[in-house]
N, C-alpha and C. Protein backbone atom coordinates (compact mmCIF):
# COMPACT_ATOMS: atom_id res chain seq x y z
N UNK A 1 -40.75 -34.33 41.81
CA UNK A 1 -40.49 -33.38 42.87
C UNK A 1 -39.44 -32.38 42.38
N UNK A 2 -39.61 -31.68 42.49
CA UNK A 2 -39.17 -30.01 41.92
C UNK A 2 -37.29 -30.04 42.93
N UNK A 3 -36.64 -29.30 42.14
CA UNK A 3 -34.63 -29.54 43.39
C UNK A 3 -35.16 -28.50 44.50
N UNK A 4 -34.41 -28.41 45.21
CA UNK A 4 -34.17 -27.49 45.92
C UNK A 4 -33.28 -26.42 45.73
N UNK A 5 -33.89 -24.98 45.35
CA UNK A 5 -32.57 -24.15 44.92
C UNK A 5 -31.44 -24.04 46.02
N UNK A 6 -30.47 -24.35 45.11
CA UNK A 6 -29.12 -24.04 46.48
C UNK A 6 -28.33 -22.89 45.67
N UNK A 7 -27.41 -22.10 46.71
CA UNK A 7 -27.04 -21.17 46.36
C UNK A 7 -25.05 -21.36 46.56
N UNK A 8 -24.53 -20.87 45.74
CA UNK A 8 -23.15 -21.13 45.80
C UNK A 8 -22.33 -21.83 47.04
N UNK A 9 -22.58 -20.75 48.38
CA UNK A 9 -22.51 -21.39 49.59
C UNK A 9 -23.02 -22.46 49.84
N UNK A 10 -24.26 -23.10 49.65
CA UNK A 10 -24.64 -24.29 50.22
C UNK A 10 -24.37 -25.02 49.50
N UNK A 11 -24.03 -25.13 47.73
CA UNK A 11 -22.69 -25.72 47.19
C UNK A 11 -22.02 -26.49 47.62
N UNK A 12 -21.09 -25.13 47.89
CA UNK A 12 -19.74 -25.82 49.06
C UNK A 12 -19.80 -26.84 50.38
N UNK A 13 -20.98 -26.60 50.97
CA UNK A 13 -20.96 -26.75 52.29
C UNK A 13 -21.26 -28.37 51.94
N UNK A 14 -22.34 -28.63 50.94
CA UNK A 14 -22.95 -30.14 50.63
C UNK A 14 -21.58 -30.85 50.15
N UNK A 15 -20.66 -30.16 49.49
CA UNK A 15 -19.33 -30.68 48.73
C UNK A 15 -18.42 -30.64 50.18
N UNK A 16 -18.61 -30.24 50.90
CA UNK A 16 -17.45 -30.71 51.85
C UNK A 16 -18.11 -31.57 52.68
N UNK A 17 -19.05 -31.50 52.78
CA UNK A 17 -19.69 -32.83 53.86
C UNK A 17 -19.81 -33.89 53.07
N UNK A 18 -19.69 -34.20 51.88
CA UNK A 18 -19.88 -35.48 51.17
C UNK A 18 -18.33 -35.74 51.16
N UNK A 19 -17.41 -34.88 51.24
CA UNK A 19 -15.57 -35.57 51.36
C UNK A 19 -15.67 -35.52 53.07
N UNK A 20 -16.27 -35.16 53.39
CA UNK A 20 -15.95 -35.81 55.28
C UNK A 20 -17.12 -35.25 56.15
N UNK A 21 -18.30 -35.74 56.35
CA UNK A 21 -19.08 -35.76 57.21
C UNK A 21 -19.32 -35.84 58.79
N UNK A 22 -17.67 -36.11 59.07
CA UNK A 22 -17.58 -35.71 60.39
C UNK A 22 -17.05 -34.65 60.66
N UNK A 23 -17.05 -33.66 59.88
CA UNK A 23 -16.83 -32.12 60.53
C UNK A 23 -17.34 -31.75 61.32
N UNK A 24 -16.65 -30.53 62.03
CA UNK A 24 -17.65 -29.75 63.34
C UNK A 24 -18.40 -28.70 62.42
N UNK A 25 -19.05 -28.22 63.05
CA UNK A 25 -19.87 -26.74 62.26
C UNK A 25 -18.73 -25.72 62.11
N UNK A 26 -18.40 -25.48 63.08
CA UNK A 26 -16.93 -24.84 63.00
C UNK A 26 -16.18 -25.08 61.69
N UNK A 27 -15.44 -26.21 61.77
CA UNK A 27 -14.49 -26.71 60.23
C UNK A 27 -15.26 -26.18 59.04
N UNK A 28 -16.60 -26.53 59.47
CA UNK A 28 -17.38 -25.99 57.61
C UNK A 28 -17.34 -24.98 57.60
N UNK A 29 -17.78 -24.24 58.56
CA UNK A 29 -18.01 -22.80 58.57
C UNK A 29 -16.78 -21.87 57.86
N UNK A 30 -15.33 -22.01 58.71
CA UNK A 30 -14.32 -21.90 58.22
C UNK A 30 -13.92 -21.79 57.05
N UNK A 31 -13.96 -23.07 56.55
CA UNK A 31 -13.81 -23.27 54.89
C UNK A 31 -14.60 -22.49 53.64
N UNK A 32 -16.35 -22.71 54.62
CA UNK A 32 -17.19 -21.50 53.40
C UNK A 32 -16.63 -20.06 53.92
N UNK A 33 -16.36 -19.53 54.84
CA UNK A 33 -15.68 -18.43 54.94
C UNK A 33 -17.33 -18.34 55.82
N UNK A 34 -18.21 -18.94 56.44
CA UNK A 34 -19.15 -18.24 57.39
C UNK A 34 -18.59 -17.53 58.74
N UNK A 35 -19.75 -17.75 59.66
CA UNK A 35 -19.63 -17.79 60.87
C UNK A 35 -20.67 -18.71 60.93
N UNK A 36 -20.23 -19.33 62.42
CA UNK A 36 -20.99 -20.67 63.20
C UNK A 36 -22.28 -21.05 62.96
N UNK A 37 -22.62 -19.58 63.23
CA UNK A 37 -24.18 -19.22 63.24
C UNK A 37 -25.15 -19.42 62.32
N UNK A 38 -24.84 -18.82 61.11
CA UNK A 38 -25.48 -19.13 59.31
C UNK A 38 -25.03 -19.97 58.98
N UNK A 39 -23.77 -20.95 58.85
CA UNK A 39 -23.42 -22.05 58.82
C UNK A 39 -24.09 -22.96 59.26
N UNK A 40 -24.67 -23.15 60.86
CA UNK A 40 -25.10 -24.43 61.01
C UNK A 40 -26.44 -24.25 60.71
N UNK A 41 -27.02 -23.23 60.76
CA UNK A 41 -28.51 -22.88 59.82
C UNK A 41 -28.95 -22.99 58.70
N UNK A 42 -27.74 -22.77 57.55
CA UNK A 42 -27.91 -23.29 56.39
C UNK A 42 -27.70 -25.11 56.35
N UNK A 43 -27.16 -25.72 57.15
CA UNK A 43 -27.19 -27.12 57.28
C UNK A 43 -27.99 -27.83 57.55
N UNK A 44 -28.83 -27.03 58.84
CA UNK A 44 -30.23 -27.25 59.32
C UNK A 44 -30.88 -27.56 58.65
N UNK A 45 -31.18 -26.36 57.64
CA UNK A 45 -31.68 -26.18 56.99
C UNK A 45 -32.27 -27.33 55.11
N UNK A 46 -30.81 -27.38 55.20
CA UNK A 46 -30.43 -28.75 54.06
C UNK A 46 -30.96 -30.14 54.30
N UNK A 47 -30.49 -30.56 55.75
CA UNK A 47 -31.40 -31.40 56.50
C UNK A 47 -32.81 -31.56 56.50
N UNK A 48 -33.37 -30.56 56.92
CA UNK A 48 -34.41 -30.27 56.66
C UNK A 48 -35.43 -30.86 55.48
N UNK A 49 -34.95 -30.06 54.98
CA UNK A 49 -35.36 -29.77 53.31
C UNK A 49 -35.38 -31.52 52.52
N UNK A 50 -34.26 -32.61 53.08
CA UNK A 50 -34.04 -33.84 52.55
C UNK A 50 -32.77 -33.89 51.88
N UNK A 51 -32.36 -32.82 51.66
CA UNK A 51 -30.84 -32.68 50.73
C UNK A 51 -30.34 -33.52 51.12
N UNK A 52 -29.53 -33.44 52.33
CA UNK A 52 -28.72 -34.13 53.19
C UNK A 52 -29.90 -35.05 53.88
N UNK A 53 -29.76 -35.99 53.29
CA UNK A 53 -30.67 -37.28 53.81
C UNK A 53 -29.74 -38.38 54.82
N UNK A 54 -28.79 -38.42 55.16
CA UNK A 54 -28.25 -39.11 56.19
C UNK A 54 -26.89 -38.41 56.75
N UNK A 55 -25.93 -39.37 57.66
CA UNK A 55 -24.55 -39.34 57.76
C UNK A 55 -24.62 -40.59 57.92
N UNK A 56 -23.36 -41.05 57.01
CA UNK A 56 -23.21 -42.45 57.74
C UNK A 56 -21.58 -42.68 57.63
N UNK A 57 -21.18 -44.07 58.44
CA UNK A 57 -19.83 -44.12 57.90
C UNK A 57 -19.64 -45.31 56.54
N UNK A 58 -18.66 -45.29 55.67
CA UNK A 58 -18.66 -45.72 54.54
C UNK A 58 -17.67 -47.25 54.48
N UNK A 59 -18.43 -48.08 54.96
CA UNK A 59 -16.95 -49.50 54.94
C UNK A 59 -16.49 -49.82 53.76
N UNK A 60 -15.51 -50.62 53.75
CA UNK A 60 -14.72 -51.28 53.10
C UNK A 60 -15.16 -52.80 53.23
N UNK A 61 -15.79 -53.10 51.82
CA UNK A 61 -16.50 -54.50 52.30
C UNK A 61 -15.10 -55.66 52.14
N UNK A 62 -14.35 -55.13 51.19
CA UNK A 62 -13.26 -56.25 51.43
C UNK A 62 -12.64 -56.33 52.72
N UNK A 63 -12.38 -55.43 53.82
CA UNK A 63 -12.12 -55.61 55.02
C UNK A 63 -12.84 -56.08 55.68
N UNK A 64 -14.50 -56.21 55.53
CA UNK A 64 -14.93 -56.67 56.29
C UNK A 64 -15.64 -58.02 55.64
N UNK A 65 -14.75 -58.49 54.78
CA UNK A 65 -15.42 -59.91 53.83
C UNK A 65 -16.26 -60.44 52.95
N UNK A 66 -16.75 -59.13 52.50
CA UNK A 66 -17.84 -59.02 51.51
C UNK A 66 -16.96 -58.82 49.89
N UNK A 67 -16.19 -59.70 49.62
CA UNK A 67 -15.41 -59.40 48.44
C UNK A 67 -15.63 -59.95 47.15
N UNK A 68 -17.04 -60.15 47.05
CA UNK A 68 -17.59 -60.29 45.86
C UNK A 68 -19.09 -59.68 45.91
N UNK A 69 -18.65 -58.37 44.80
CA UNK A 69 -19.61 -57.77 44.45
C UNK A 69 -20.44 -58.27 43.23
N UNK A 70 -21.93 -58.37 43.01
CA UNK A 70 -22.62 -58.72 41.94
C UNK A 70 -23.57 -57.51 41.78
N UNK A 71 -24.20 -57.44 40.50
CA UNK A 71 -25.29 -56.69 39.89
C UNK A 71 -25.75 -57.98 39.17
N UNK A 72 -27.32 -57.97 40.05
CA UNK A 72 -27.89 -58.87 39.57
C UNK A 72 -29.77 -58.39 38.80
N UNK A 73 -29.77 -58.82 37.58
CA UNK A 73 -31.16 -58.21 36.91
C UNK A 73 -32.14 -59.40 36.69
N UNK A 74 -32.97 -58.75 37.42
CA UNK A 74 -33.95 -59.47 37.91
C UNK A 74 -35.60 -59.49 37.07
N UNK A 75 -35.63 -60.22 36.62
CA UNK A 75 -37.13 -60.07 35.27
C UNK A 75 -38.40 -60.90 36.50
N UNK A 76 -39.61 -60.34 37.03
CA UNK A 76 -40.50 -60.66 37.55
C UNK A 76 -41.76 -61.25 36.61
N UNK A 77 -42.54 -62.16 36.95
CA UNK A 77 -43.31 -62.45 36.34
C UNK A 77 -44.74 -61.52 36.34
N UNK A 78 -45.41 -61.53 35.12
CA UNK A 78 -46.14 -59.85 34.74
C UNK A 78 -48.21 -60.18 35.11
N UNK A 79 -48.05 -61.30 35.36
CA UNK A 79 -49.22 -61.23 36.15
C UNK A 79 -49.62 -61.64 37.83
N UNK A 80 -50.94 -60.73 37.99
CA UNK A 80 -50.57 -60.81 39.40
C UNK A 80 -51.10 -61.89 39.63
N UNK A 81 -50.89 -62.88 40.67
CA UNK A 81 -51.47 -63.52 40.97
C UNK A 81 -51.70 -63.78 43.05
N UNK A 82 -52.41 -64.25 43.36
CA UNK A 82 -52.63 -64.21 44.67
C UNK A 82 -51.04 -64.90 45.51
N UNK A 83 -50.66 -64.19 46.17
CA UNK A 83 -49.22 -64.92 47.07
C UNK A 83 -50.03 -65.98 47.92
N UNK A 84 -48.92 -66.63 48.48
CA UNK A 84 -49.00 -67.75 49.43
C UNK A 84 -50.07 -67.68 50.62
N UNK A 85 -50.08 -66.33 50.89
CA UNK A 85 -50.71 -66.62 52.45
C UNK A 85 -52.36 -65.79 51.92
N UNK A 86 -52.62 -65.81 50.47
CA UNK A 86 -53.73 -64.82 49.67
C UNK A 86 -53.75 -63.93 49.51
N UNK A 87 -52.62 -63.19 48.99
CA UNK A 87 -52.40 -61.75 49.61
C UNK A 87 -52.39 -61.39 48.06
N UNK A 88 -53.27 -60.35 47.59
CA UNK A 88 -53.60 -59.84 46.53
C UNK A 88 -52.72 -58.28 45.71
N UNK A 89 -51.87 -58.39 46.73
CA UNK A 89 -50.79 -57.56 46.51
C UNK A 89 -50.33 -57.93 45.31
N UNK A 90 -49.63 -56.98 44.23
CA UNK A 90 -48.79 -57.16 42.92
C UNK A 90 -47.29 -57.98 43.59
N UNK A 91 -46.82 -58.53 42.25
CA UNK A 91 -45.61 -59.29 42.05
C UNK A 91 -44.65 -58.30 42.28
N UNK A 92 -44.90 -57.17 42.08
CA UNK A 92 -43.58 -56.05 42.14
C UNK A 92 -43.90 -55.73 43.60
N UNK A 93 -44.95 -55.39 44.04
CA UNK A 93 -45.20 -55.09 45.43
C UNK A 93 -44.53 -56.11 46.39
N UNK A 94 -44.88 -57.24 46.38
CA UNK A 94 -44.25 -58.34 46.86
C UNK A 94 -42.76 -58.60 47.35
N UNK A 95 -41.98 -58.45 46.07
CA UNK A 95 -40.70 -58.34 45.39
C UNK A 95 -39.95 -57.49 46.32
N UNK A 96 -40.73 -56.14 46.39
CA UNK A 96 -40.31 -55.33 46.77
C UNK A 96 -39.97 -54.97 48.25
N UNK A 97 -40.97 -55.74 48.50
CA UNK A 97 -40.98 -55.68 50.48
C UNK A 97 -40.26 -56.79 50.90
N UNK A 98 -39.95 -57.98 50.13
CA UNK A 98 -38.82 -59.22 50.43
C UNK A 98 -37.70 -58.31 50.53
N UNK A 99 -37.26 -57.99 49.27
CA UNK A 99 -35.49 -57.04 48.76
C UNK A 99 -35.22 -56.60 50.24
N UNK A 100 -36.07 -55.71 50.58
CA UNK A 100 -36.34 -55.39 52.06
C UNK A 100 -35.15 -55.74 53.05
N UNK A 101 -35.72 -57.37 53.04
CA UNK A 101 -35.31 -57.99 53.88
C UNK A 101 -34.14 -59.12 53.93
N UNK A 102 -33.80 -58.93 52.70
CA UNK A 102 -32.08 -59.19 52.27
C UNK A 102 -31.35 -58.69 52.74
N UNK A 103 -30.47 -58.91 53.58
CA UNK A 103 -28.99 -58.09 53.95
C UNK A 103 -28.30 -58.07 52.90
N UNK A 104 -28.05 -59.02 51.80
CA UNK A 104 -26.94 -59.12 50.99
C UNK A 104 -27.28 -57.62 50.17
N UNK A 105 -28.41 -57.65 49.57
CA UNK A 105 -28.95 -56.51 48.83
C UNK A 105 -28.52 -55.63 49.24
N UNK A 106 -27.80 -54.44 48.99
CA UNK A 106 -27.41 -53.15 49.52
C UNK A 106 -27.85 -51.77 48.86
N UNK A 107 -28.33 -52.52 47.20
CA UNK A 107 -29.22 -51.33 46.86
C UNK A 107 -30.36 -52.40 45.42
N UNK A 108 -31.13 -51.81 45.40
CA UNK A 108 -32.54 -51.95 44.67
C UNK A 108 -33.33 -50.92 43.27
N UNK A 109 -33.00 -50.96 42.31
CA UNK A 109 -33.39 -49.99 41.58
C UNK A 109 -34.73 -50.51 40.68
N UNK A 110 -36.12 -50.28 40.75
CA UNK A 110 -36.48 -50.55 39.52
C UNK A 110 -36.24 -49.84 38.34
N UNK A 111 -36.41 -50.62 36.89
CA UNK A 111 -35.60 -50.36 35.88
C UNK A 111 -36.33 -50.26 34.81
N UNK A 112 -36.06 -49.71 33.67
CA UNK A 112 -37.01 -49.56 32.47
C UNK A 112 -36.27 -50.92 31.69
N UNK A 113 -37.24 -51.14 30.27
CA UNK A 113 -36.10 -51.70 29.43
C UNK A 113 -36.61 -53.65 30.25
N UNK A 114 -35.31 -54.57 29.83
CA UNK A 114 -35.98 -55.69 29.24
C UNK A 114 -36.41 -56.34 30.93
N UNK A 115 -35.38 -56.01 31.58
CA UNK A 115 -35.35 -57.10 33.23
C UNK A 115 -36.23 -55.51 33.95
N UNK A 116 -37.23 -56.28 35.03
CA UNK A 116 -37.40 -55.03 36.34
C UNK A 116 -36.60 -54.07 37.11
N UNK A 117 -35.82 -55.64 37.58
CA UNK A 117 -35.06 -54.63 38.93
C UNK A 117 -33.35 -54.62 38.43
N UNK A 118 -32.49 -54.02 39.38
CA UNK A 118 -31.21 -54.33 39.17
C UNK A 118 -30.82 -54.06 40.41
N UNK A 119 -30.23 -55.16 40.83
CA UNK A 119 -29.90 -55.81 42.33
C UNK A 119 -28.27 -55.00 42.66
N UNK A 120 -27.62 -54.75 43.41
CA UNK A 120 -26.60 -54.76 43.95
C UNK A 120 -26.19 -55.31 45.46
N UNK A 121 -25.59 -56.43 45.41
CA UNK A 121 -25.40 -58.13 45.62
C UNK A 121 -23.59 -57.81 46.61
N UNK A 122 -23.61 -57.58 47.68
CA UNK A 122 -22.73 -57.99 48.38
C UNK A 122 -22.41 -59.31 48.92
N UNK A 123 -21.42 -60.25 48.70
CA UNK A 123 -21.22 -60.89 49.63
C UNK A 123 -20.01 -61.38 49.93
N UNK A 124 -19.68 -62.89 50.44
CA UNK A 124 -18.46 -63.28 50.70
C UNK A 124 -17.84 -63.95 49.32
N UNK A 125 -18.31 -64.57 48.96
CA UNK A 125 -17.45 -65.23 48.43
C UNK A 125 -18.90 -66.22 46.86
N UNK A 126 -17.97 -66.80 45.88
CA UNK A 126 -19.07 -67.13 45.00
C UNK A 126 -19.97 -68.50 46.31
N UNK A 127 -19.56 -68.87 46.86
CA UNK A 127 -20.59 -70.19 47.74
C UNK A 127 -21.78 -69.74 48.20
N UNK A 128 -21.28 -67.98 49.10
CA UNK A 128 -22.24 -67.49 49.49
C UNK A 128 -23.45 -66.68 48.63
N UNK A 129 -22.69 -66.00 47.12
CA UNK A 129 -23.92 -65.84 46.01
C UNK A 129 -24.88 -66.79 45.88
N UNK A 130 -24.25 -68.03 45.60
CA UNK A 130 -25.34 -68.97 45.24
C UNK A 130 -26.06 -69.80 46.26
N UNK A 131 -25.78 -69.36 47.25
CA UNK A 131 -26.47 -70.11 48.80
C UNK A 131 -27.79 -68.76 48.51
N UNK A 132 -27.61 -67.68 48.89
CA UNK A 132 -28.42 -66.69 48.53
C UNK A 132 -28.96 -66.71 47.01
N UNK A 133 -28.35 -66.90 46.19
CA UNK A 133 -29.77 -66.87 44.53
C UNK A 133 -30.88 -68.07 44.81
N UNK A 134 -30.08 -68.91 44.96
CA UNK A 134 -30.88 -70.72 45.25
C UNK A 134 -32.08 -70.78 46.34
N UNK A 135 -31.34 -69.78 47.59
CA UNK A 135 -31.99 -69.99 48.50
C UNK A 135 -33.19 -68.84 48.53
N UNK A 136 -32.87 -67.77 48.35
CA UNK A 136 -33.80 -67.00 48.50
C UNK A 136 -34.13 -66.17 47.30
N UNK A 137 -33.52 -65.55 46.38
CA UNK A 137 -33.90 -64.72 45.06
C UNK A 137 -34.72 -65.65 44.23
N UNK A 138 -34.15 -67.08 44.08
CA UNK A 138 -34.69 -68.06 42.80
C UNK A 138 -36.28 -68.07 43.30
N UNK A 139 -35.85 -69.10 44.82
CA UNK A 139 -37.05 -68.91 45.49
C UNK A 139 -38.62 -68.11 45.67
N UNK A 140 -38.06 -67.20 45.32
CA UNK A 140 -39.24 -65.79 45.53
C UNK A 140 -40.48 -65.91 44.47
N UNK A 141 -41.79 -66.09 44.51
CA UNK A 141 -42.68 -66.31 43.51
C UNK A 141 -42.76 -65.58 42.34
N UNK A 142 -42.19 -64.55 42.48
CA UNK A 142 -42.32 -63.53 41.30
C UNK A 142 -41.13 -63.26 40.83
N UNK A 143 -40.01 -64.27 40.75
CA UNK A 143 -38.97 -63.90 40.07
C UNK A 143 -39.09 -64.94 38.99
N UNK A 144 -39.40 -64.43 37.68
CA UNK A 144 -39.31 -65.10 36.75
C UNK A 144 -38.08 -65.21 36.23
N UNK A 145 -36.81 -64.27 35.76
CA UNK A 145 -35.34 -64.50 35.41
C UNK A 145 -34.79 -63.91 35.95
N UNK A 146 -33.21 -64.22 35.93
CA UNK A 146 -32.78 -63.46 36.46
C UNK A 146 -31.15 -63.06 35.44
N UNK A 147 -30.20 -62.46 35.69
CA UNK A 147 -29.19 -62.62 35.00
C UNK A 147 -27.84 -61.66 36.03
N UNK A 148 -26.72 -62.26 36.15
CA UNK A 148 -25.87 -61.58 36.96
C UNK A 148 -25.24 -61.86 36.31
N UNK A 149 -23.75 -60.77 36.92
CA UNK A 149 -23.04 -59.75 36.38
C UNK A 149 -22.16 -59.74 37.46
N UNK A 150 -20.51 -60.07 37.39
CA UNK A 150 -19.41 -59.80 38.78
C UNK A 150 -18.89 -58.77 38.72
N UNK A 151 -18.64 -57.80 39.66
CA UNK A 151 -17.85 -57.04 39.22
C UNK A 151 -15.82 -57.50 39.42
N UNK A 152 -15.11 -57.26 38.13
CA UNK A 152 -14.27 -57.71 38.31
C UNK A 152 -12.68 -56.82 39.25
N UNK A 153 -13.18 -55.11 39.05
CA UNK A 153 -11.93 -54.73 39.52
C UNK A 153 -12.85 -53.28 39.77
N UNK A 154 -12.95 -52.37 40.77
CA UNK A 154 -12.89 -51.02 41.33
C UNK A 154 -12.85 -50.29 39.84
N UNK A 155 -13.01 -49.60 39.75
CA UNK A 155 -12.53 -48.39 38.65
C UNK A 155 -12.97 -47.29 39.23
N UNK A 156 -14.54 -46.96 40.09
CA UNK A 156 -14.45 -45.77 40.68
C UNK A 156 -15.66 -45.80 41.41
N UNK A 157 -15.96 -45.67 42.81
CA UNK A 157 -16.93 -45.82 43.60
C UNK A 157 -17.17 -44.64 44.69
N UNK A 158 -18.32 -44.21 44.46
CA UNK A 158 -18.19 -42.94 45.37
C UNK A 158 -19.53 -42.53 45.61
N UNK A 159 -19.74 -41.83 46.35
CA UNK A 159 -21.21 -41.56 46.91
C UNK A 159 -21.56 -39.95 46.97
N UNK A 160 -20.55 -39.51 46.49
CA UNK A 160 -20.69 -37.98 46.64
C UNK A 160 -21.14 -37.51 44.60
N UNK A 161 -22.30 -37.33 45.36
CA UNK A 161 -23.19 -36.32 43.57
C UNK A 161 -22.39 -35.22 42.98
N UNK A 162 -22.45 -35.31 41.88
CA UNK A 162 -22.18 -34.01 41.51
C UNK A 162 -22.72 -32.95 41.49
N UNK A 163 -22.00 -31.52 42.07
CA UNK A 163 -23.05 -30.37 42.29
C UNK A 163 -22.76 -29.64 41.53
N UNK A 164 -23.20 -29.48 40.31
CA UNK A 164 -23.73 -28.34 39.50
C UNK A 164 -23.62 -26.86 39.81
């Protein structure tokens, strides 16, 4: 899928809503030097388009008890075979609509190179990793290996892209 050309102004406007997304149209407007009007139209607009694909607010999982982060790589097994209930769906297809339905999972990437996927693994504490690998990742028919990874200390986490 081809970018979306953005133009200096809408730049700015994507760079200040990724440092605080609860602005008014007003505040942005301000800052790009608009008025109200082309301001919230060019936002509309961004929206629109998929640029700006959400708002959300951003927790702090150690405040809220999730203080062990994992990246976990996940190697699926490479033939298909029929699931449990006969379902002729692929192993990655499968895989893919479980991850789904993990809360711990918070993000899902498939991957080139030796493992499929690469997991990012919130939870409480190591009891609760391995209540979750044992219980449900090991579990899963199409997980042939797996291999994790803790993270040990922050160095830099952020959700705002770089705009070019």
């Amino acid at each position: 899928m081809p970018a979306i050309p953005l133009d200096k102004t809408d730049r700015k406007i994507l760079a200040i809503l990724q440092s605080d997304g609860r602005l008014s149209n007003q505040e942005v407007a301000e800052r790009v030097n608009l008025s109200p009007s082309p301001c919230l139209r060019r936002i509309r607009s961004l929206e629109e388009s998929g640029v700006i694909r959400q708002y959300v607010a951003l927790l702090d999982p150690d405040k809220i008890g999730l203080g062990l982060l994992a990246y976990v790589n996940v190697r699926l097994e490479k033939h298909s075979e029929a699931g449990a209930a006969g379902s002729m769906r692929s192993p990655r297809a499968n895989f893919a609509a479980s991850v789904e339905l993990w809360p711990e999972v918070v993000a899902c990437y498939a991957m080139t190179g030796e493992m499929d996927y690469l997991l990012r693994v919130h939870v409480e504490d190591m009891a609760h990793f391995s209540r979750f690998m044992m219980a449900t990742l090991l579990r899963h028919p199409a997980v042939q290996d797996v291999r994790s990874s803790f993270a040990l200390q922050r160095v830099k986490d952020t959700t705002a892209l770089p705009l070019l």
